[in-house]
Structures are given as structure tokens and as C-alpha cells.
Protein backbone atom coordinates (compact mmCIF):
# COMPACT_ATOMS: atom_id res chain seq x y z
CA UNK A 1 79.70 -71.81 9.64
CA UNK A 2 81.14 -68.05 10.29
CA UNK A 3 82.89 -67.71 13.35
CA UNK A 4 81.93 -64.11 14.30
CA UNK A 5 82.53 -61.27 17.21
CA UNK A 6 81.60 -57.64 17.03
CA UNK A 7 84.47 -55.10 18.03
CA UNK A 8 85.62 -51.80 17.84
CA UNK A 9 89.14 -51.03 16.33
CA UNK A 10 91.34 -48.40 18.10
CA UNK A 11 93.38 -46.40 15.61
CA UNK A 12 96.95 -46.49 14.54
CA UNK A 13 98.53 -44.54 17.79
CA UNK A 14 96.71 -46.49 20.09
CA UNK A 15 97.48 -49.41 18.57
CA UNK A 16 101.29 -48.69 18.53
CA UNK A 17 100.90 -47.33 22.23
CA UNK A 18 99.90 -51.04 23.44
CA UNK A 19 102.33 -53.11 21.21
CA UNK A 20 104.89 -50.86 23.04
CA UNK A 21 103.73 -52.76 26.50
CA UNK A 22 104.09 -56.22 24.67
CA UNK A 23 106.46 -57.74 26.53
CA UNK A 24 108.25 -58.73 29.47
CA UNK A 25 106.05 -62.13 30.22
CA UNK A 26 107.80 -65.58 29.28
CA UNK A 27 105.81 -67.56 26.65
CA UNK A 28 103.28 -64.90 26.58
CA UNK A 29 101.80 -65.45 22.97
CA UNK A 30 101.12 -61.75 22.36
CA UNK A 31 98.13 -60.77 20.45
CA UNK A 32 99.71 -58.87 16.65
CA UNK A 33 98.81 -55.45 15.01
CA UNK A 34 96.08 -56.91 13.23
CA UNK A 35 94.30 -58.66 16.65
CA UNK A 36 93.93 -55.93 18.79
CA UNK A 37 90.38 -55.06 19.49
CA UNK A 38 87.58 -54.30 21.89
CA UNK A 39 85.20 -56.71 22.03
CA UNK A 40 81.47 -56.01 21.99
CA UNK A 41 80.14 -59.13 22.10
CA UNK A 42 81.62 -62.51 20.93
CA UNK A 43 78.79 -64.37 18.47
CA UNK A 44 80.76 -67.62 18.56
CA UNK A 45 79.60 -69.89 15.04
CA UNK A 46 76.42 -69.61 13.58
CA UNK A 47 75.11 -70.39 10.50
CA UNK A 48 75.54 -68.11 7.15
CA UNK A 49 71.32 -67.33 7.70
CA UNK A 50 72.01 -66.10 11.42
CA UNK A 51 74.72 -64.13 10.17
CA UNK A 52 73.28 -62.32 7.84
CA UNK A 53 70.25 -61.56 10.00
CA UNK A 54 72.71 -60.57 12.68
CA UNK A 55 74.22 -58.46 9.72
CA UNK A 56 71.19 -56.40 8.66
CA UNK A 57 70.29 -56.28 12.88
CA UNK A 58 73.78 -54.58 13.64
CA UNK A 59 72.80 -52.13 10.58
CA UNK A 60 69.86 -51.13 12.14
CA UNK A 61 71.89 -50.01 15.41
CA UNK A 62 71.70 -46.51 16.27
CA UNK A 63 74.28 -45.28 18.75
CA UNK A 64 76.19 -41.38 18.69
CA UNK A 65 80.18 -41.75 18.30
CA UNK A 66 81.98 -40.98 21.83
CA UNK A 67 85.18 -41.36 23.06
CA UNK A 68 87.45 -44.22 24.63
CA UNK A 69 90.66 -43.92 26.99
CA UNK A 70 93.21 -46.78 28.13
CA UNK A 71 94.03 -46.74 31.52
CA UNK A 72 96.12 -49.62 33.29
CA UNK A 73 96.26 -53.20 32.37
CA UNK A 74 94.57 -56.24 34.40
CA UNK A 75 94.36 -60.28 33.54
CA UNK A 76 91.70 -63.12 33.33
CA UNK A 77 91.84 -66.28 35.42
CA UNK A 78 90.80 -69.75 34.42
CA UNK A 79 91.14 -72.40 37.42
CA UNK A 80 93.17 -70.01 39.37
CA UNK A 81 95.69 -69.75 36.80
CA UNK A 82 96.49 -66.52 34.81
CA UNK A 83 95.32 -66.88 30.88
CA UNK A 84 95.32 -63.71 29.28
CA UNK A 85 96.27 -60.02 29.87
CA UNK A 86 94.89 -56.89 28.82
CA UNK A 87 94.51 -52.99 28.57
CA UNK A 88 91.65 -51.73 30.31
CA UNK A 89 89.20 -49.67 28.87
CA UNK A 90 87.98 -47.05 30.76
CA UNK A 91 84.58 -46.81 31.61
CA UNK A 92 82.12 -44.92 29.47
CA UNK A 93 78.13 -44.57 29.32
CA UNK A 94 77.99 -44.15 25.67
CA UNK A 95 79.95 -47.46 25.42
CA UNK A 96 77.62 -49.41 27.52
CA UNK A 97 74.72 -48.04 25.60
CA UNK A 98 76.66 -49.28 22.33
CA UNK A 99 77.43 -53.00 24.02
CA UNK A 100 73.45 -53.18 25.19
CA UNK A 101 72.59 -52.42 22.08
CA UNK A 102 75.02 -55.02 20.32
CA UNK A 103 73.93 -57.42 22.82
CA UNK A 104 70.23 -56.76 22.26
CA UNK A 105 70.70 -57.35 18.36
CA UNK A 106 72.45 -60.49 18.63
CA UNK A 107 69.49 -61.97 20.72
CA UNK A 108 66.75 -60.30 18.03
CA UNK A 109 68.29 -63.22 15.69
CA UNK A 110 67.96 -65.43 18.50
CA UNK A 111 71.31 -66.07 19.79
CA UNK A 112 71.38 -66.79 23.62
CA UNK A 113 71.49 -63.85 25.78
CA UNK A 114 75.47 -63.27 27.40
CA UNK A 115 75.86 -63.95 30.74
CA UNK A 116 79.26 -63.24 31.40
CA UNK A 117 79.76 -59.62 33.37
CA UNK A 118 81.07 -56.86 30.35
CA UNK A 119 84.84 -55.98 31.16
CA UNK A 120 85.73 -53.58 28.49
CA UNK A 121 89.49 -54.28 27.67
CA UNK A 122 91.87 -55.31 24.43
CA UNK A 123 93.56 -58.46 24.98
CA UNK A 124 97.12 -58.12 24.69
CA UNK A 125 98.81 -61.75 24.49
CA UNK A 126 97.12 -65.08 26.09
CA UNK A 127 99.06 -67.08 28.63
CA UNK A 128 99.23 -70.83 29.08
CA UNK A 129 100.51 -73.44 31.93
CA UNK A 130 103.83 -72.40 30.87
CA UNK A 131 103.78 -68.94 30.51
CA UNK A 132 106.07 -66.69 33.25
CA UNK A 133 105.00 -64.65 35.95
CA UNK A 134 102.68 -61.74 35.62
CA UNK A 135 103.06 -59.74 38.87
CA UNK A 136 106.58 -57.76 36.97
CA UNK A 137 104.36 -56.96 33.96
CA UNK A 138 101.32 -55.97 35.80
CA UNK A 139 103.56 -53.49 37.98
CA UNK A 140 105.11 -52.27 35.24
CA UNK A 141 102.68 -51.35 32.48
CA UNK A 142 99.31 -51.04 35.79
CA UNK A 143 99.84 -46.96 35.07
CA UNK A 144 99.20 -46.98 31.14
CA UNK A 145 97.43 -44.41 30.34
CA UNK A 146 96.59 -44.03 26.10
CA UNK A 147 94.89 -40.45 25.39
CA UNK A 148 91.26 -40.91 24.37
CA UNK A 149 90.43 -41.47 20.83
CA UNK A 150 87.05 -41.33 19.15
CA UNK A 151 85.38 -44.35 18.32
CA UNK A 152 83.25 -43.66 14.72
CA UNK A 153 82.17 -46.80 14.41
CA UNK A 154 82.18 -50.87 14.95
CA UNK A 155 83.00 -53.84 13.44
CA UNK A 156 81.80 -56.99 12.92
CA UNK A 157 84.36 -59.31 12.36
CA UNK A 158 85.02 -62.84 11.33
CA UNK A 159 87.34 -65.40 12.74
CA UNK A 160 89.82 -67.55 11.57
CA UNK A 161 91.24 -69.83 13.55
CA UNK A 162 95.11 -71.15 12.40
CA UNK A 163 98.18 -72.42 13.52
CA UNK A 164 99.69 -69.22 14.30
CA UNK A 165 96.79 -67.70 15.85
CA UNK A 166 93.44 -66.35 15.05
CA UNK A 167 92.91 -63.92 11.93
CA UNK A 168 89.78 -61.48 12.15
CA UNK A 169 88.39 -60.54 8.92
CA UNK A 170 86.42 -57.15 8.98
CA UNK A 171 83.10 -58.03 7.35
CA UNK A 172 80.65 -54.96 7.97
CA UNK A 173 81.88 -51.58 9.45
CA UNK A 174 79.02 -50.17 11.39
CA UNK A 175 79.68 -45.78 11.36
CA UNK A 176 78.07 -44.36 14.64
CA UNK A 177 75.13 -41.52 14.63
CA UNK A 178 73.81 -43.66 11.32
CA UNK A 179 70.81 -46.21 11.21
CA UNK A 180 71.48 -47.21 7.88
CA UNK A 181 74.66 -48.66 6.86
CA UNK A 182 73.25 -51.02 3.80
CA UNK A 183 74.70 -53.96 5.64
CA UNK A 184 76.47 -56.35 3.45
CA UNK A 185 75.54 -59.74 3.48
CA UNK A 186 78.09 -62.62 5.17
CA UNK A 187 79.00 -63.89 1.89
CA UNK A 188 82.81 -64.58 1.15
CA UNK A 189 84.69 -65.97 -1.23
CA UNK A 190 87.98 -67.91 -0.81
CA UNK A 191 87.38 -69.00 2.69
């Protein structure tokens, strides 16, 4: 089974930008270098056949490159309990022409359509029943503003879940304005 999401990868200044916001929440369990994404669409675990269909689908994606900007930060409830908080991504017609496009490949390989409302954001660190208060953070860090950076391409990523958190293997990088990427097969070795 291949535990897979498609994402898009800010770049290095960005990324530095929101681990500079990383803290200030008790028992936070912030999200490291290496985790920081925008998600596309989360595939969840399919089969090494469905991924490599979903593989070859993604390849055959066509979407121009545009731009993305980070402006404030926000959080997800679960039972009326905070249990994750995030940059948001501000919103952008080219990106929701990328996700509906993402989201109409995964469901040409016959995954189930996603029915959860598309909040563009990178998660910064997940909360649990004993994580601190929010409200200082949220104050704090709700004017960040990152300058825009293009986005060239997406990802589609594999994940790993361990002890210390998942790790997200890049397995095909998707460049925008092509059709044709020669999509490598969800093959690896080691894992």
C-alpha cells in the first residue's frame, strides 16, 4: 500500500519565513523543514496499480505556473477543540484550476470524489488535548504576510508514517505549462 497526497512545495525563503512563526503554543508538535506543504488533494492508501495510474493521470495534467502569497494564519477544529494551525494561502484562480484538475485525476483512477470544502493553507504544527492556548499565537502571527513566490510545479508525494512524525517522500514532480512529464512509476525500493 502507498500512502499518497499531492502538494506543492514553497521554496527555501518561504519556508524559513513560516518556521520563523513556529512557536509560542505549548505542546504544539510543529510540522519540520521537510513537512511543510500545500496540499492539493490527500489520496489516502491505495494500492501500487492505483498509484501508478494516478501517476501517469497527474502526468497528463496541464495547468500554466502562477503565483502564491501567505497571508495570516487560521486553525482546524475537531469536536470543538483546536487540532492544527496553519498559514493561509491566499486565494488564487490559477490554483483552483490546478486543485480541480488534481481532484478530477484522482477520480479518473477511481478514487472517491473529496467532499471536504478546499482551504488552501500549510499546516504548521498539530495540536492535541494537551496542547496550550491558541488565541496568543493567532494574534500574534494573524498579520503574516510571505511575498508571493511562483509555483513551477507539484508534487506527488508519499507518506510515511513514524514515531516522530510523518516523512513525505517526493515521488513524481509534476513542472507546470507541460503535459508530458514521463511520469515515473510508484515503484520504490527500501521501503
Amino acid at each position: 500500500m502507498h500512502r499518497l497526497f499531492v502538494g506543492i512545495r514553497p521554496p527555501p525563503a518561504v519556508l524559513d519565513a513560516l518556521i520563523d512563526v513556529q512557536d509560542g503554543i505549548e505542546g504544539a508538535r510543529w510540522q519540520s523543514e521537510e513537512q511543510l506543504h500545500l496540499t492539493l488533494r490527500f489520496v489516502g492508501e491505495v494500492e501500487r496499480p492505483v498509484a501508478n495510474e494516478l501517476a501517469e493521470a497527474l502526468a497528463d495534467l496541464a495547468a500554466p505556473p502562477f503565483t502564491l502569497e501567505v497571508a495570516g494564519t487560521g486553525h482546524f477544529e475537531r469536536k470543538g477543540r483546536p487540532h492544527a494551525v496553519w498559514a493561509h494561502v491566499r486565494p488564487n484562480p490559477s490554483l483552483d484550476v490546478l486543485h480541480s484538475r488534481v481532484e478530477r485525476a484522482c477520480q479518473q483512477v477511481g478514487l472517491p470524489r473529496e467532499t471536504r470544502r478546499y482551504v488552501p493553507h500549510v499546516t504548521l504544527a498539530r495540536l492535541s488535548g494537551g496542547s496550550g492556548p491558541i488565541h496568543g499565537w493567532l494574534a500574534s502571527t494573524g498579520t503574516l504576510r510571505v511575498p508571493a513566490w511562483p509555483v513551477t510545479d507539484f508534487v506527488l508525494y508519499e507518506s510515511h508514517l513514524g514515531k516522530a512524525g510523518s516523512i513525505y517522500d517526493p515521488v513524481v514532480t509534476y513542472p507546470l505549462g507541460a503535459t508530458d512529464t514521463s511520469a515515473v512509476p510508484v515503484s520504490r525500493t527500501g521501503r
